[in-house]
PDB file of N, CA and C in Angstrom:
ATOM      1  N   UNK A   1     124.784 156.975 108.259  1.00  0.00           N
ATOM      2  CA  UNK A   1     123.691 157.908 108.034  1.00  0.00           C
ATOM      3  C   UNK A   1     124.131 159.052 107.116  1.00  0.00           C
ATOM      4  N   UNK A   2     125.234 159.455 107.364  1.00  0.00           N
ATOM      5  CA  UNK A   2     125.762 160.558 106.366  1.00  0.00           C
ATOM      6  C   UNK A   2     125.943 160.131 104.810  1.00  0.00           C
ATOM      7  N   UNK A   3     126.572 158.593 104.553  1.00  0.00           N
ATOM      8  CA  UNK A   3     126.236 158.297 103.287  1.00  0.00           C
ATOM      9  C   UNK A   3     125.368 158.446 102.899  1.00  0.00           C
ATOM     10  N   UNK A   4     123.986 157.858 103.653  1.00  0.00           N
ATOM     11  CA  UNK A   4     122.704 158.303 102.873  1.00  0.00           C
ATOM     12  C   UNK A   4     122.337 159.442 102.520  1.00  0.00           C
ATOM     13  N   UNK A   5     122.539 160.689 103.413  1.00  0.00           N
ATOM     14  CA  UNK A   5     121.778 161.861 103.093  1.00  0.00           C
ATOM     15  C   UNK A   5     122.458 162.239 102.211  1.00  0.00           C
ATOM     16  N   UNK A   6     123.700 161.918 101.765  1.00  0.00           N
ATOM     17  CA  UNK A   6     125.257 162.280 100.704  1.00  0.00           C
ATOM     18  C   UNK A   6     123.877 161.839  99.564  1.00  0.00           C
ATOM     19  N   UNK A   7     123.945 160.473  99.088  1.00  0.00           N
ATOM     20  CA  UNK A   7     122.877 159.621  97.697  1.00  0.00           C
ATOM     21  C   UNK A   7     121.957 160.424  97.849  1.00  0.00           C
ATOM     22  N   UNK A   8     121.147 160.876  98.813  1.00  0.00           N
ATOM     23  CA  UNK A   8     119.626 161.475  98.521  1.00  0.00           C
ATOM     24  C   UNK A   8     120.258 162.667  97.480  1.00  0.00           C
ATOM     25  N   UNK A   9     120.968 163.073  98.074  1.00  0.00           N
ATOM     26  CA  UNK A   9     121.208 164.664  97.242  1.00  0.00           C
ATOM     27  C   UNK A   9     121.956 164.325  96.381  1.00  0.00           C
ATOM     28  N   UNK A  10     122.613 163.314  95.609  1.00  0.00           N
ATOM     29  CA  UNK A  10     123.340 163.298  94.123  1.00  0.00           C
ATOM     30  C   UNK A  10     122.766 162.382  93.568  1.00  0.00           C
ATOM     31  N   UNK A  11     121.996 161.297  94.154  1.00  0.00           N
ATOM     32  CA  UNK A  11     121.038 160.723  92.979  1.00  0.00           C
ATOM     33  C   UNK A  11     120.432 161.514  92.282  1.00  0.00           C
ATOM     34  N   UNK A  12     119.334 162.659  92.324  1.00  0.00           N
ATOM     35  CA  UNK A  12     118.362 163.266  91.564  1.00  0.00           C
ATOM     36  C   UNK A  12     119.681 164.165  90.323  1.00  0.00           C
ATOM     37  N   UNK A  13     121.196 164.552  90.983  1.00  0.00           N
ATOM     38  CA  UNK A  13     121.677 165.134  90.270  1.00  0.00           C
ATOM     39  C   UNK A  13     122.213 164.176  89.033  1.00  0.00           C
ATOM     40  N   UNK A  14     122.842 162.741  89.635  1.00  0.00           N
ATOM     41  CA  UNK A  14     123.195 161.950  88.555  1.00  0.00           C
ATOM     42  C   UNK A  14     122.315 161.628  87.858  1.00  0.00           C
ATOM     43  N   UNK A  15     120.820 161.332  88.090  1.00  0.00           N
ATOM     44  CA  UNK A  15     119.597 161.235  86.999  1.00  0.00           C
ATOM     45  C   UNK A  15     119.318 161.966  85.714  1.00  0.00           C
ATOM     46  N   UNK A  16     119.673 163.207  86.216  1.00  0.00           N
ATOM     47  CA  UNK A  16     119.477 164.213  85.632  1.00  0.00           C
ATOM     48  C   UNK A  16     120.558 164.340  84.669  1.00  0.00           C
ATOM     49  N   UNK A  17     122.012 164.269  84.903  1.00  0.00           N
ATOM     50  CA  UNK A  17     123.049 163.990  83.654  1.00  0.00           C
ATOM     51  C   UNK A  17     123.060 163.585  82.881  1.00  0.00           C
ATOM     52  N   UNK A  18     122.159 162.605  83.080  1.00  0.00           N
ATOM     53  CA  UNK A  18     122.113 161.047  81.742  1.00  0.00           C
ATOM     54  C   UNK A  18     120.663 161.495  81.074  1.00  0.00           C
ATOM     55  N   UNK A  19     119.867 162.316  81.065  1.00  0.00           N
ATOM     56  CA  UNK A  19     118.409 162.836  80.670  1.00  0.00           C
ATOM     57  C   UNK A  19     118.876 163.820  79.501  1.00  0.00           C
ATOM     58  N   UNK A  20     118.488 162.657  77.774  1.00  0.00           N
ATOM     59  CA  UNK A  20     118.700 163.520  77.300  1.00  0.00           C
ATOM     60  C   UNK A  20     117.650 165.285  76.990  1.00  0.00           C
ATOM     61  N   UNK A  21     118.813 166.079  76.374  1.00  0.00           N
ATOM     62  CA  UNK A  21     118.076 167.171  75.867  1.00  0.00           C
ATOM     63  C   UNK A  21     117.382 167.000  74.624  1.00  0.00           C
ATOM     64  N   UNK A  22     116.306 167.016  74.472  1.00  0.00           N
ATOM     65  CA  UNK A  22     115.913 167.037  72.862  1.00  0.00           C
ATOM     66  C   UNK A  22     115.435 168.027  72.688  1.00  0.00           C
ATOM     67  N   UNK A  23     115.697 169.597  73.171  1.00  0.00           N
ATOM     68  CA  UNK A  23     116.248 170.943  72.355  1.00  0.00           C
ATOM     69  C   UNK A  23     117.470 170.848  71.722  1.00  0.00           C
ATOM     70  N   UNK A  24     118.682 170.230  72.121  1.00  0.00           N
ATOM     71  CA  UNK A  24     120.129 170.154  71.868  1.00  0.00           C
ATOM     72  C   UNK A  24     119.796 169.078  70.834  1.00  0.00           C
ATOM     73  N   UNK A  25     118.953 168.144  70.440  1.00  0.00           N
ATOM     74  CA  UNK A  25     119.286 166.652  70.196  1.00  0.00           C
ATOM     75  C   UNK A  25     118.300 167.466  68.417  1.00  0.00           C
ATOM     76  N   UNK A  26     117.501 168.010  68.532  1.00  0.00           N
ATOM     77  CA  UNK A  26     117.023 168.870  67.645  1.00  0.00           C
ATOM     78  C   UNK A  26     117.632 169.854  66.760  1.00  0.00           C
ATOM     79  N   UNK A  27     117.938 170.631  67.172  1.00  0.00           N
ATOM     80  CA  UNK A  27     119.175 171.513  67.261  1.00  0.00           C
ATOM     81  C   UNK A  27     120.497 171.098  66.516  1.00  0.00           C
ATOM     82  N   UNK A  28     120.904 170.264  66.943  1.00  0.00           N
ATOM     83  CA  UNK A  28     122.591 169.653  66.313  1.00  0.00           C
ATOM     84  C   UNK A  28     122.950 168.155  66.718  1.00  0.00           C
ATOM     85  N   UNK A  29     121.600 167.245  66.252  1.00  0.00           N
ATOM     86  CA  UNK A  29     121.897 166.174  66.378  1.00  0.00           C
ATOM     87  C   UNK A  29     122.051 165.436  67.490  1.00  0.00           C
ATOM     88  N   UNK A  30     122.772 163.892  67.557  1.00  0.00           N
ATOM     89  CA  UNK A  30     123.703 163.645  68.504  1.00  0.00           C
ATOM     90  C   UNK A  30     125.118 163.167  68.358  1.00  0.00           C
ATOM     91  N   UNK A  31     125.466 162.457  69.208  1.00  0.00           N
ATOM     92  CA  UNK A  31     127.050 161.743  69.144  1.00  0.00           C
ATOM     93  C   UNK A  31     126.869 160.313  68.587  1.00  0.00           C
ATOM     94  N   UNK A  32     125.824 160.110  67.918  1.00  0.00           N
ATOM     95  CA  UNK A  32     125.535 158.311  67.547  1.00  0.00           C
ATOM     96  C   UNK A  32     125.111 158.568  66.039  1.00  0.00           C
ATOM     97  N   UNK A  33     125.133 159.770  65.540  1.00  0.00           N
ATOM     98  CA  UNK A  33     125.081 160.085  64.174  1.00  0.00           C
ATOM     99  C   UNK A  33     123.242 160.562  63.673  1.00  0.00           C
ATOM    100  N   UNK A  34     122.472 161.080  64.127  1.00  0.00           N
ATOM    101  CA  UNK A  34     121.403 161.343  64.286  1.00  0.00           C
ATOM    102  C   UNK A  34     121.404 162.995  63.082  1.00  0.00           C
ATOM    103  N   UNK A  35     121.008 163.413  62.295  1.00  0.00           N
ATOM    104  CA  UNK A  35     121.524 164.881  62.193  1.00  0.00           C
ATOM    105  C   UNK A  35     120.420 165.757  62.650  1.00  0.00           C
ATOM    106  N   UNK A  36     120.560 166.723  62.735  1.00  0.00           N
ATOM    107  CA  UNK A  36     119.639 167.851  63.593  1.00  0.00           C
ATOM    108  C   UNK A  36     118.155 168.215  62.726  1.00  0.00           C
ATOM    109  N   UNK A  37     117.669 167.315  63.342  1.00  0.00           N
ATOM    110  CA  UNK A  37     115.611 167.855  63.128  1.00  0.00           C
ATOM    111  C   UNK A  37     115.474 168.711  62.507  1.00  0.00           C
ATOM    112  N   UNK A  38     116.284 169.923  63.123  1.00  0.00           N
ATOM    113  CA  UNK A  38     115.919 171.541  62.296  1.00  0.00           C
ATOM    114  C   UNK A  38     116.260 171.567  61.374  1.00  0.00           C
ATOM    115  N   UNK A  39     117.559 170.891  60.393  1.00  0.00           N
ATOM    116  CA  UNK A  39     118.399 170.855  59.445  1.00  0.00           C
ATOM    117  C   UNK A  39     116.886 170.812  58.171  1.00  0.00           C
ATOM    118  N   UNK A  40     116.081 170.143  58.478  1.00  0.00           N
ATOM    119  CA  UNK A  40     115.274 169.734  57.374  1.00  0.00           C
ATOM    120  C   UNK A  40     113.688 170.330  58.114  1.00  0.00           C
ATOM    121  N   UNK A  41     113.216 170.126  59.088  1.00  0.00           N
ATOM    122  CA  UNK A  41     111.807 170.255  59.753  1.00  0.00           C
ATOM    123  C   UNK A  41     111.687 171.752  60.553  1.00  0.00           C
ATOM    124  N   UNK A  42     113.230 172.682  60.114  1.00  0.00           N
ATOM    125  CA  UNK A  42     113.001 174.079  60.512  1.00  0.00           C
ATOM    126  C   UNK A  42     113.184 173.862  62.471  1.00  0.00           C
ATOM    127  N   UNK A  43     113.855 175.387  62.528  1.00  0.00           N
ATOM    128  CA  UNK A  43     113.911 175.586  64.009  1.00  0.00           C
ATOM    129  C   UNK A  43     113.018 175.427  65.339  1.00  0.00           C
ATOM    130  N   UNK A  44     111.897 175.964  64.387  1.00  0.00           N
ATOM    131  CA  UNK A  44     110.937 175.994  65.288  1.00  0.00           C
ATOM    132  C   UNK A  44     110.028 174.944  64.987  1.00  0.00           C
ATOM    133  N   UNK A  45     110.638 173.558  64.666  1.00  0.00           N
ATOM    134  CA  UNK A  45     109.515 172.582  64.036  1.00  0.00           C
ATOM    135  C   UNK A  45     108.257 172.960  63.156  1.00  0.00           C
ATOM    136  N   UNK A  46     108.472 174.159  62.106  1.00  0.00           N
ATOM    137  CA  UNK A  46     107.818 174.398  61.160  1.00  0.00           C
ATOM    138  C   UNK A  46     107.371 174.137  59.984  1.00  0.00           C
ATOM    139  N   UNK A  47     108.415 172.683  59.683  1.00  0.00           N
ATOM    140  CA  UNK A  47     108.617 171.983  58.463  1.00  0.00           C
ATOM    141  C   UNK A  47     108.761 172.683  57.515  1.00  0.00           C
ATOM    142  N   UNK A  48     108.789 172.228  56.371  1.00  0.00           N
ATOM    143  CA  UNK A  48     109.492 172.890  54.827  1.00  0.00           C
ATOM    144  C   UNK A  48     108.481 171.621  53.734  1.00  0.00           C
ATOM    145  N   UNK A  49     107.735 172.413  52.947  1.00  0.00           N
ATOM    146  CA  UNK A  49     107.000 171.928  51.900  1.00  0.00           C
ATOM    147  C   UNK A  49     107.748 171.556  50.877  1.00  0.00           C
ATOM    148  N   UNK A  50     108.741 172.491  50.638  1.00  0.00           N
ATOM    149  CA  UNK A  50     109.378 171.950  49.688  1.00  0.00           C
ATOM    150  C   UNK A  50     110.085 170.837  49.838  1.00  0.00           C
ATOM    151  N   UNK A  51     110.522 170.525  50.507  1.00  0.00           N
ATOM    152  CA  UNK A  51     111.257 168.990  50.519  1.00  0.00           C
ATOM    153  C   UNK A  51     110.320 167.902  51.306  1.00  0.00           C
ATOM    154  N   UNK A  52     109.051 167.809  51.267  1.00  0.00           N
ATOM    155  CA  UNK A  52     107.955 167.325  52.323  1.00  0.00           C
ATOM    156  C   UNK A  52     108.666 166.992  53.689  1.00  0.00           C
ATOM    157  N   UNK A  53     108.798 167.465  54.372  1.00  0.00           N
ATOM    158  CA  UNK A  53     109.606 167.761  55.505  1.00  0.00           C
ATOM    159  C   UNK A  53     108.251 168.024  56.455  1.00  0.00           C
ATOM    160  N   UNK A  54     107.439 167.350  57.447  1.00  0.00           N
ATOM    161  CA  UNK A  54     106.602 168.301  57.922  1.00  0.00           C
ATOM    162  C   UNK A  54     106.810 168.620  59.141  1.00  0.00           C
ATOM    163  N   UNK A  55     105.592 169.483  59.216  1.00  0.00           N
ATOM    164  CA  UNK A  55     105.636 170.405  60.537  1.00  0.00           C
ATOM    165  C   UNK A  55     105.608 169.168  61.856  1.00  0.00           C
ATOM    166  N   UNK A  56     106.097 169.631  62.979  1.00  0.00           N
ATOM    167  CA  UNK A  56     106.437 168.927  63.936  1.00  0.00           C
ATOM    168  C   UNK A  56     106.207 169.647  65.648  1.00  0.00           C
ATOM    169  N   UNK A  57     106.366 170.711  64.917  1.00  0.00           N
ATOM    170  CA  UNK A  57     106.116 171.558  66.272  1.00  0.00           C
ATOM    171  C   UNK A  57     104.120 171.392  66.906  1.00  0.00           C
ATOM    172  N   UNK A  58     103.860 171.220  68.079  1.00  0.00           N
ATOM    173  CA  UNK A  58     102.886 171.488  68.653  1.00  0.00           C
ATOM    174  C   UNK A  58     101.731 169.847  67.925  1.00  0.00           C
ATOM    175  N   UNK A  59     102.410 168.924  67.779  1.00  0.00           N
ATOM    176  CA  UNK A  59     102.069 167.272  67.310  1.00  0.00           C
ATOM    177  C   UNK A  59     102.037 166.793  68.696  1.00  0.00           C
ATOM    178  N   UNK A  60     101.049 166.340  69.177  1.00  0.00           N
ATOM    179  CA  UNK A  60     101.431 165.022  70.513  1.00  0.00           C
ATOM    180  C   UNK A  60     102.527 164.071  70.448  1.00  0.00           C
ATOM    181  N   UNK A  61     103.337 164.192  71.405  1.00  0.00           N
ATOM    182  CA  UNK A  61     104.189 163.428  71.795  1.00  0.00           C
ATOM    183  C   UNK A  61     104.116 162.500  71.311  1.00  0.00           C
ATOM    184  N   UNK A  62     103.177 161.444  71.487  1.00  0.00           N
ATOM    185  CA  UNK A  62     102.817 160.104  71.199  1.00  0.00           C
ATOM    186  C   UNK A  62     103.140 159.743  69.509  1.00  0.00           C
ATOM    187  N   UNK A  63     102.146 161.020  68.649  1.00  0.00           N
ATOM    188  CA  UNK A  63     102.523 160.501  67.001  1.00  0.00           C
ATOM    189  C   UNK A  63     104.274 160.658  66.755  1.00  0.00           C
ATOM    190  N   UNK A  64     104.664 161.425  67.615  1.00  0.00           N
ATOM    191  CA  UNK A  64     105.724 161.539  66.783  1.00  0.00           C
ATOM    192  C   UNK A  64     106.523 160.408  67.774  1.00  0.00           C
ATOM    193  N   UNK A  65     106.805 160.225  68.636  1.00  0.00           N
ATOM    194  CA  UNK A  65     107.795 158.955  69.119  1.00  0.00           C
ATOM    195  C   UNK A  65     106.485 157.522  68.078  1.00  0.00           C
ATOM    196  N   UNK A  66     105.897 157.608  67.586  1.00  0.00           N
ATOM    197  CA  UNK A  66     104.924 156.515  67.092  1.00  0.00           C
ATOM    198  C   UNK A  66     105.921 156.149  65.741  1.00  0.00           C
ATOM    199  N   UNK A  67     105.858 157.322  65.425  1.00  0.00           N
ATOM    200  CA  UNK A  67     106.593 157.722  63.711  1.00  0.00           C
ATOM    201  C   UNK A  67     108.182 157.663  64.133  1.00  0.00           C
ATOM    202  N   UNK A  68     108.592 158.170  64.880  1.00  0.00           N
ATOM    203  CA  UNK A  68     110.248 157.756  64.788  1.00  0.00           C
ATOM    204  C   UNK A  68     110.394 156.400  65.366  1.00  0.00           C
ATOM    205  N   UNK A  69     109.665 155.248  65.806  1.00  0.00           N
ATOM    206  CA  UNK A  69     109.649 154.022  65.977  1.00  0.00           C
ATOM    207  C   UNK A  69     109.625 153.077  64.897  1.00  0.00           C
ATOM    208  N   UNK A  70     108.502 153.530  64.144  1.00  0.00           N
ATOM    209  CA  UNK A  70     108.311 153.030  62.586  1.00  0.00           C
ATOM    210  C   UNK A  70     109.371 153.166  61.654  1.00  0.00           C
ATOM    211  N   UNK A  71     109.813 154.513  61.673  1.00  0.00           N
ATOM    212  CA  UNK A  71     111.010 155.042  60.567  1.00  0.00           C
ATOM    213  C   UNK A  71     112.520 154.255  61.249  1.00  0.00           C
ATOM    214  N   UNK A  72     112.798 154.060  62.901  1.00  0.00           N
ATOM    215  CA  UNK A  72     113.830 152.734  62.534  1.00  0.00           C
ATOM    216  C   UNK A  72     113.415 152.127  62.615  1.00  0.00           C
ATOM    217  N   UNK A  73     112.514 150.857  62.691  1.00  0.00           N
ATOM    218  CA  UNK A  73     112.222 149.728  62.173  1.00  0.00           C
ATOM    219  C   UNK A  73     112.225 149.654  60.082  1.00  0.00           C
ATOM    220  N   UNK A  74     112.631 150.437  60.045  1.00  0.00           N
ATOM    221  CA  UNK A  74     112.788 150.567  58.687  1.00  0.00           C
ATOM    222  C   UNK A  74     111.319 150.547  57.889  1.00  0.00           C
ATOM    223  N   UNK A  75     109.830 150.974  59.025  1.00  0.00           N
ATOM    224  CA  UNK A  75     108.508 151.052  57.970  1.00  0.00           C
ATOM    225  C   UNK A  75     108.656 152.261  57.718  1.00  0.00           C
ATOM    226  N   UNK A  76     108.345 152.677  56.816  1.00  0.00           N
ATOM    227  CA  UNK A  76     107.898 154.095  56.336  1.00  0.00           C
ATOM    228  C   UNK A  76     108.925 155.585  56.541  1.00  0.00           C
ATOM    229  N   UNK A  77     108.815 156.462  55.996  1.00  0.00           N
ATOM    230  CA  UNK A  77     109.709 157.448  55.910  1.00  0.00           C
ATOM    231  C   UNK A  77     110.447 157.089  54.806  1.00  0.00           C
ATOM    232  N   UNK A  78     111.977 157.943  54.964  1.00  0.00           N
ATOM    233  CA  UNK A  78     112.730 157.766  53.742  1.00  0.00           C
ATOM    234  C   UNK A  78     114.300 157.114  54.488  1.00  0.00           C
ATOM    235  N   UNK A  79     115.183 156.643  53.975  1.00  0.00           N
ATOM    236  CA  UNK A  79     116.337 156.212  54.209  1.00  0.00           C
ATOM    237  C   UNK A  79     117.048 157.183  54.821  1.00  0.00           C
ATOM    238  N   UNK A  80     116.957 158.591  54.875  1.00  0.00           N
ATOM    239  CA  UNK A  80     117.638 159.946  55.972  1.00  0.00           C
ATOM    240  C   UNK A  80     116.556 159.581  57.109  1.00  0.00           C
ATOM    241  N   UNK A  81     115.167 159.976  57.217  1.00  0.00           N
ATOM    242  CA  UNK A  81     114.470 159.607  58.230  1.00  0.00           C
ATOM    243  C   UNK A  81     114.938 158.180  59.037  1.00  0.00           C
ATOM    244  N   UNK A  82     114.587 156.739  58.827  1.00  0.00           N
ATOM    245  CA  UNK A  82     115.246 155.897  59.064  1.00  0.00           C
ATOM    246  C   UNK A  82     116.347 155.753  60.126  1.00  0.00           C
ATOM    247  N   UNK A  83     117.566 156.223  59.252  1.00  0.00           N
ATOM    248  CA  UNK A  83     118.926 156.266  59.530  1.00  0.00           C
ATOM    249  C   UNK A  83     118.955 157.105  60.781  1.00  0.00           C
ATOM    250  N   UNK A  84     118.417 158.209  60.818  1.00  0.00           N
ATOM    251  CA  UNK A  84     118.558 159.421  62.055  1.00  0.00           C
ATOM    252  C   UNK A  84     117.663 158.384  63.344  1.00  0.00           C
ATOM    253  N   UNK A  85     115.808 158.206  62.966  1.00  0.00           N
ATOM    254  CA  UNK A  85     115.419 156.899  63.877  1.00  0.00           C
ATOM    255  C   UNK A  85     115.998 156.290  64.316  1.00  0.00           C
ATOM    256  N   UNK A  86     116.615 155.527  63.907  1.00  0.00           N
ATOM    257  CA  UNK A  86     118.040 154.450  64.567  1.00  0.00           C
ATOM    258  C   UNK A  86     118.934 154.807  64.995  1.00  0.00           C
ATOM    259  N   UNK A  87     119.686 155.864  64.819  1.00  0.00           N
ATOM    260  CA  UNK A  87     120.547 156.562  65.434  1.00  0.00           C
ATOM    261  C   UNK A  87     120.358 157.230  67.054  1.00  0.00           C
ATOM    262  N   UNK A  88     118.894 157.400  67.386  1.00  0.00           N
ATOM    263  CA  UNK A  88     118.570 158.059  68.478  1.00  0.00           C
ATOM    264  C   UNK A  88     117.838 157.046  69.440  1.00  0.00           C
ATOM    265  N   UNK A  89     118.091 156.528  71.310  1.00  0.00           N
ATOM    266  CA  UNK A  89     118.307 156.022  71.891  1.00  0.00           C
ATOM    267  C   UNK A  89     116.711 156.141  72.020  1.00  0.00           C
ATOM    268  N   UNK A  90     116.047 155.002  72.799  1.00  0.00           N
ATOM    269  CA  UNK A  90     114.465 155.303  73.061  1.00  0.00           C
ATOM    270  C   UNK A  90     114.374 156.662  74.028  1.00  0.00           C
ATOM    271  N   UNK A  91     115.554 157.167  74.786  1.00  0.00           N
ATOM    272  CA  UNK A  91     115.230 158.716  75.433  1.00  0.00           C
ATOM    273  C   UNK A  91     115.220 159.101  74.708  1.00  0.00           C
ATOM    274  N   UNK A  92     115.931 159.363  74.240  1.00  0.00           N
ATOM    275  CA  UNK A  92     116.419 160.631  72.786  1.00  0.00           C
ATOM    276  C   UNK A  92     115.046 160.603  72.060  1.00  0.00           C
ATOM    277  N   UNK A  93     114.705 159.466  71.698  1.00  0.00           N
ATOM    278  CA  UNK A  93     113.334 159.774  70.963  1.00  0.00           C
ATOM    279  C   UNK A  93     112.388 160.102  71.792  1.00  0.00           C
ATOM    280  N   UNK A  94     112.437 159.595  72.954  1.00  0.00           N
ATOM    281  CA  UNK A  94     111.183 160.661  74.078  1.00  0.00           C
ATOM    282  C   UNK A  94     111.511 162.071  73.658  1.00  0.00           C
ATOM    283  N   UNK A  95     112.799 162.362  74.105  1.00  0.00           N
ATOM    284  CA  UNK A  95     112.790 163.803  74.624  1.00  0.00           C
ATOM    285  C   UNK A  95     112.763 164.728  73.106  1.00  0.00           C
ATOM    286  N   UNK A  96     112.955 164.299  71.918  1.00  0.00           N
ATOM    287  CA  UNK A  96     113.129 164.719  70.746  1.00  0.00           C
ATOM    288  C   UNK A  96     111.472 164.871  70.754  1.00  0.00           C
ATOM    289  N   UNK A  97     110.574 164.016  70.910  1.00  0.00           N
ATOM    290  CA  UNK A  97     109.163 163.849  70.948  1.00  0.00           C
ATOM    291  C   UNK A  97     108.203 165.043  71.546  1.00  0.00           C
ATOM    292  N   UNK A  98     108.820 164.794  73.047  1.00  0.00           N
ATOM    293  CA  UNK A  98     108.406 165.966  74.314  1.00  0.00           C
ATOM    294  C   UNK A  98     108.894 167.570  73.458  1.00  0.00           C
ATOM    295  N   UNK A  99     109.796 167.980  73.306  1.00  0.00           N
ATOM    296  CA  UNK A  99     110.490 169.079  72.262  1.00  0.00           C
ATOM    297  C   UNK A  99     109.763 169.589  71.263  1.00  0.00           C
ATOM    298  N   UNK A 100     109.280 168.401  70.469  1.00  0.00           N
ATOM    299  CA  UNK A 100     108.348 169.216  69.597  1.00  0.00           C
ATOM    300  C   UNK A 100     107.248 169.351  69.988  1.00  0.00           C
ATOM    301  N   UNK A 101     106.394 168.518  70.900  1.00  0.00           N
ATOM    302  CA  UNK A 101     105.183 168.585  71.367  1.00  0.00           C
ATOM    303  C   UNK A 101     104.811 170.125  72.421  1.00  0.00           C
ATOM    304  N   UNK A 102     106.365 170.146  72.823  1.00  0.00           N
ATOM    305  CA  UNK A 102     105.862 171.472  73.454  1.00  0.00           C
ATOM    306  C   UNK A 102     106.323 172.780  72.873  1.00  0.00           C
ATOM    307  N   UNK A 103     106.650 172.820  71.575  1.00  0.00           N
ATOM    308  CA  UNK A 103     106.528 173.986  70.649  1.00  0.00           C
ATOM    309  C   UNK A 103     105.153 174.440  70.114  1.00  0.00           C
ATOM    310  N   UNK A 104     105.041 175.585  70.204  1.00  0.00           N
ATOM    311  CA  UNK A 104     103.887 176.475  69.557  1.00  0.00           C
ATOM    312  C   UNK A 104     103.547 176.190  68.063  1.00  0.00           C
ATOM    313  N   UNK A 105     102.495 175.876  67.680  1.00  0.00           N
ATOM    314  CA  UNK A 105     102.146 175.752  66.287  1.00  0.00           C
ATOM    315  C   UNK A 105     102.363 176.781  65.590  1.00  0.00           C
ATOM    316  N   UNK A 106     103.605 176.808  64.589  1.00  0.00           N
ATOM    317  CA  UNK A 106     103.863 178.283  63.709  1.00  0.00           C
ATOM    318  C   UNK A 106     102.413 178.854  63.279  1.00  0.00           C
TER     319      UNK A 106
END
């Protein structure tokens, strides 16, 4: 009985270890070669016109894990887009997704 009540209380903690951040994953990339969202689409997911970079902040979840699905499958985007797509795990692209969706529209 004590094992169990031990798992109740470190399952939710080990769940939680492996859940990526996609503030951090935004921010400075990851460890699978991804480079950081902001580097080009601004901190606050504000995008940059000049390099058509767009805005990202305050987009539904859905278009944008839609669009980083497409960009690694190699449809659409550019070969940096792409490359970063593929680089990031189907969490990573949730939580990269969830991240911008819950930023404020500049």
């Amino acid at each position: 009985m004590r094992f169990f009540r031990l798992a109740f209380w470190l399952f939710p903690a080990a769940a939680l270890a492996g859940t990526p951040n996609g503030r951090q994953i935004a921010l400075h990339g990851n460890d699978n070669g991804a480079l950081p969202c902001a580097a080009c689409h601004g901190v606050q997911g504000q995008g940059n016109a000049s390099i058509a970079a767009p805005r990202l902040a305050g987009l539904p979840a859905t278009a944008i894990e839609t669009y980083l699905k497409q960009f690694a499958s190699g449809a659409g985007g550019n070969a940096t887009m792409q490359s970063i797509a593929q680089a990031l795990s189907p969490a990573e692209t949730n939580a990269v997704a969830d991240y911008f969706a819950g930023l404020k529209t500049p």
